[in-house]
Protein backbone atom coordinates (compact mmCIF):
# COMPACT_ATOMS: atom_id res chain seq x y z
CA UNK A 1 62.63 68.43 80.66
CA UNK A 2 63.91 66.20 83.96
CA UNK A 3 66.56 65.39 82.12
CA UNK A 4 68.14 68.19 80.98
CA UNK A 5 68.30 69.63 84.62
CA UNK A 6 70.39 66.23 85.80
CA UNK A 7 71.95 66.48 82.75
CA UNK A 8 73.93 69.79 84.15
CA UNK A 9 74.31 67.92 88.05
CA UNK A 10 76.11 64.54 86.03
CA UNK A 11 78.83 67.55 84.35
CA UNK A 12 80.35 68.15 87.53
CA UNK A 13 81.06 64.39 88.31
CA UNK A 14 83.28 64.14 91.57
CA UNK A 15 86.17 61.74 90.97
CA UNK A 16 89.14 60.79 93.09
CA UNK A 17 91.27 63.66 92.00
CA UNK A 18 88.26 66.29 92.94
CA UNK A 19 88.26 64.69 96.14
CA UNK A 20 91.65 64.90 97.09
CA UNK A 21 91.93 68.28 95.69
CA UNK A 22 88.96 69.31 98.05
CA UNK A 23 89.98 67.65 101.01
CA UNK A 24 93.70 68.26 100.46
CA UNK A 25 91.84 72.68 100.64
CA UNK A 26 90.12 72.02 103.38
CA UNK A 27 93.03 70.67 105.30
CA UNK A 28 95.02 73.56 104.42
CA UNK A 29 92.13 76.25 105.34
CA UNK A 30 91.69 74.47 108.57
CA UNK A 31 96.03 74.59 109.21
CA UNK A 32 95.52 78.25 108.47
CA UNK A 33 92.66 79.00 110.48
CA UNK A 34 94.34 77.10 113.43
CA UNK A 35 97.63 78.71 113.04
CA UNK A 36 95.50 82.23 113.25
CA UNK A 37 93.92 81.09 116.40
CA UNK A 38 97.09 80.40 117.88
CA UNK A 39 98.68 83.67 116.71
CA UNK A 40 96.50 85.44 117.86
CA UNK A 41 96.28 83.85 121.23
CA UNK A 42 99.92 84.03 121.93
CA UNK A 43 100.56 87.55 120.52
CA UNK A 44 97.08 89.41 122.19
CA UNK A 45 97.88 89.72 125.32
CA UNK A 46 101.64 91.65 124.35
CA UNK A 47 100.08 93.85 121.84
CA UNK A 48 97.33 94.99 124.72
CA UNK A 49 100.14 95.61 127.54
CA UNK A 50 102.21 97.14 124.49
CA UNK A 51 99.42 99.73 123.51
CA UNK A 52 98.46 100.28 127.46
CA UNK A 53 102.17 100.80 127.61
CA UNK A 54 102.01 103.54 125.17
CA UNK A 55 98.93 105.09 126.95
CA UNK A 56 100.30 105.66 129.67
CA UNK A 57 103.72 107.26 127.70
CA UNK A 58 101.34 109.95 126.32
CA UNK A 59 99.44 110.87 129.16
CA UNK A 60 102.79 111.27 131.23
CA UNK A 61 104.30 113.63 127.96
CA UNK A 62 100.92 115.04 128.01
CA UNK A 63 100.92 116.19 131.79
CA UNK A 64 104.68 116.95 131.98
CA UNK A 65 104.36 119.81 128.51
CA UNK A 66 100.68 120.73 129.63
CA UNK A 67 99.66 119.41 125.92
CA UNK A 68 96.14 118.00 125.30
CA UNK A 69 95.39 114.42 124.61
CA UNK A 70 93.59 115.60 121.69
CA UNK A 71 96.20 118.10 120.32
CA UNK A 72 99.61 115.58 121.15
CA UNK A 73 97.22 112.83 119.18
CA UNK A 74 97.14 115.03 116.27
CA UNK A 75 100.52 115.72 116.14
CA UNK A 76 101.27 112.25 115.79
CA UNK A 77 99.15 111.83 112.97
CA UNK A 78 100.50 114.26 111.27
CA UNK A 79 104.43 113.10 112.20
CA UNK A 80 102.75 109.39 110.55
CA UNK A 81 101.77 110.89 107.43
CA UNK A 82 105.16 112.83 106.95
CA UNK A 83 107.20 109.19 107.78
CA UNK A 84 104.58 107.56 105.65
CA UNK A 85 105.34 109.89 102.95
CA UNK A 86 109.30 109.79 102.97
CA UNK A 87 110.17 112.63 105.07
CA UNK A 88 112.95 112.01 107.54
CA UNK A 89 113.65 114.09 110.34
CA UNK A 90 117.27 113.38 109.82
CA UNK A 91 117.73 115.13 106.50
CA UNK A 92 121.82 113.83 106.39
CA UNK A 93 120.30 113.09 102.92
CA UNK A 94 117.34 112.71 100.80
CA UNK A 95 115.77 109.69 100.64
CA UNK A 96 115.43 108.88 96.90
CA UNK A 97 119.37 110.45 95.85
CA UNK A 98 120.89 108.99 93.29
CA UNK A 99 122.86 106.24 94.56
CA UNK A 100 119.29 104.87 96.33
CA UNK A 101 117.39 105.01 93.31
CA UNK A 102 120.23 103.42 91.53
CA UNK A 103 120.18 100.78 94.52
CA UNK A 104 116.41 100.40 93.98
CA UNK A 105 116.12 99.85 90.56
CA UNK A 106 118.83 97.23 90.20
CA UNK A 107 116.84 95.43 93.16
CA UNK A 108 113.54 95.73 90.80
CA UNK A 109 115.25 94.16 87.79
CA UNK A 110 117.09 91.48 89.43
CA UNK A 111 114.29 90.70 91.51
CA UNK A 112 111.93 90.42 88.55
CA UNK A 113 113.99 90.31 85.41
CA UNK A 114 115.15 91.96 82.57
C-alpha cells in the first residue's frame, strides 16, 4: 500500500527543464508584480489630484446652476450610459453608417483573416 502512494509523488519527477520552466514563471510573476508596484506608485498620486480636481469642478457647476450633488451625479450617469451605448451628442452622423461598418468589417477580416 506505501508504495502505491510514492508511486504517484515519483510521476511528477522535477528535471532540469521543470526547473527552468518554474523559475523562468516566477521571474516573470515577480517582473510583473514589480512593474505594478511601480505603476502604481508613480501614477497614484495624479489620478488622486485628477479626481479631487474633478470634485471640486462639480461642486463649483453645482453651486453656480443651484443643482444638487446628488441630481448633477445622476445626470452623468445617465450621459455615461448614452456614450457607452453609441449615442453622440453630435449627431453630424450616425455612428454605425455605412461607410463605418464597411470600415469595421474590413478591419475584422484583415485583422483576423479570411
Amino acid at each position: 500500500m506505501p508504495d502505491q502512494r510514492l508511486q504517484g509523488c515519483r510521476s511528477l519527477h522535477f528535471n532540469e527543464d521543470n526547473g527552468r520552466f518554474v523559475l523562468l514563471a516566477i521571474l516573470i510573476l515577480l517582473y510583473l508584480l514589480c512593474g505594478a508596484a511601480v505603476f502604481s506608485a508613480i501614477e497614484r498620486p495624479s489620478e488622486l489630484q485628477a479626481h479631487a480636481r474633478w470634485n471640486r469642478t462639480l461642486l463649483n457647476f453645482s453651486e453656480t446652476f443651484n443643482i444638487s450633488l446628488q441630481d448633477l451625479n445622476s445626470f452623468l450617469r445617465e450621459y455615461e450610459a448614452a456614450i457607452a451605448a453609441g449615442i453622440r451628442a453630435d449627431a453630424l452622423r450616425p455612428r454605425w453608417d455605412f461607410t463605418g461598418a464597411f470600415y469595421f468589417v474590413g478591419t475584422v477580416v484583415s485583422t483576423i483573416g479570411g
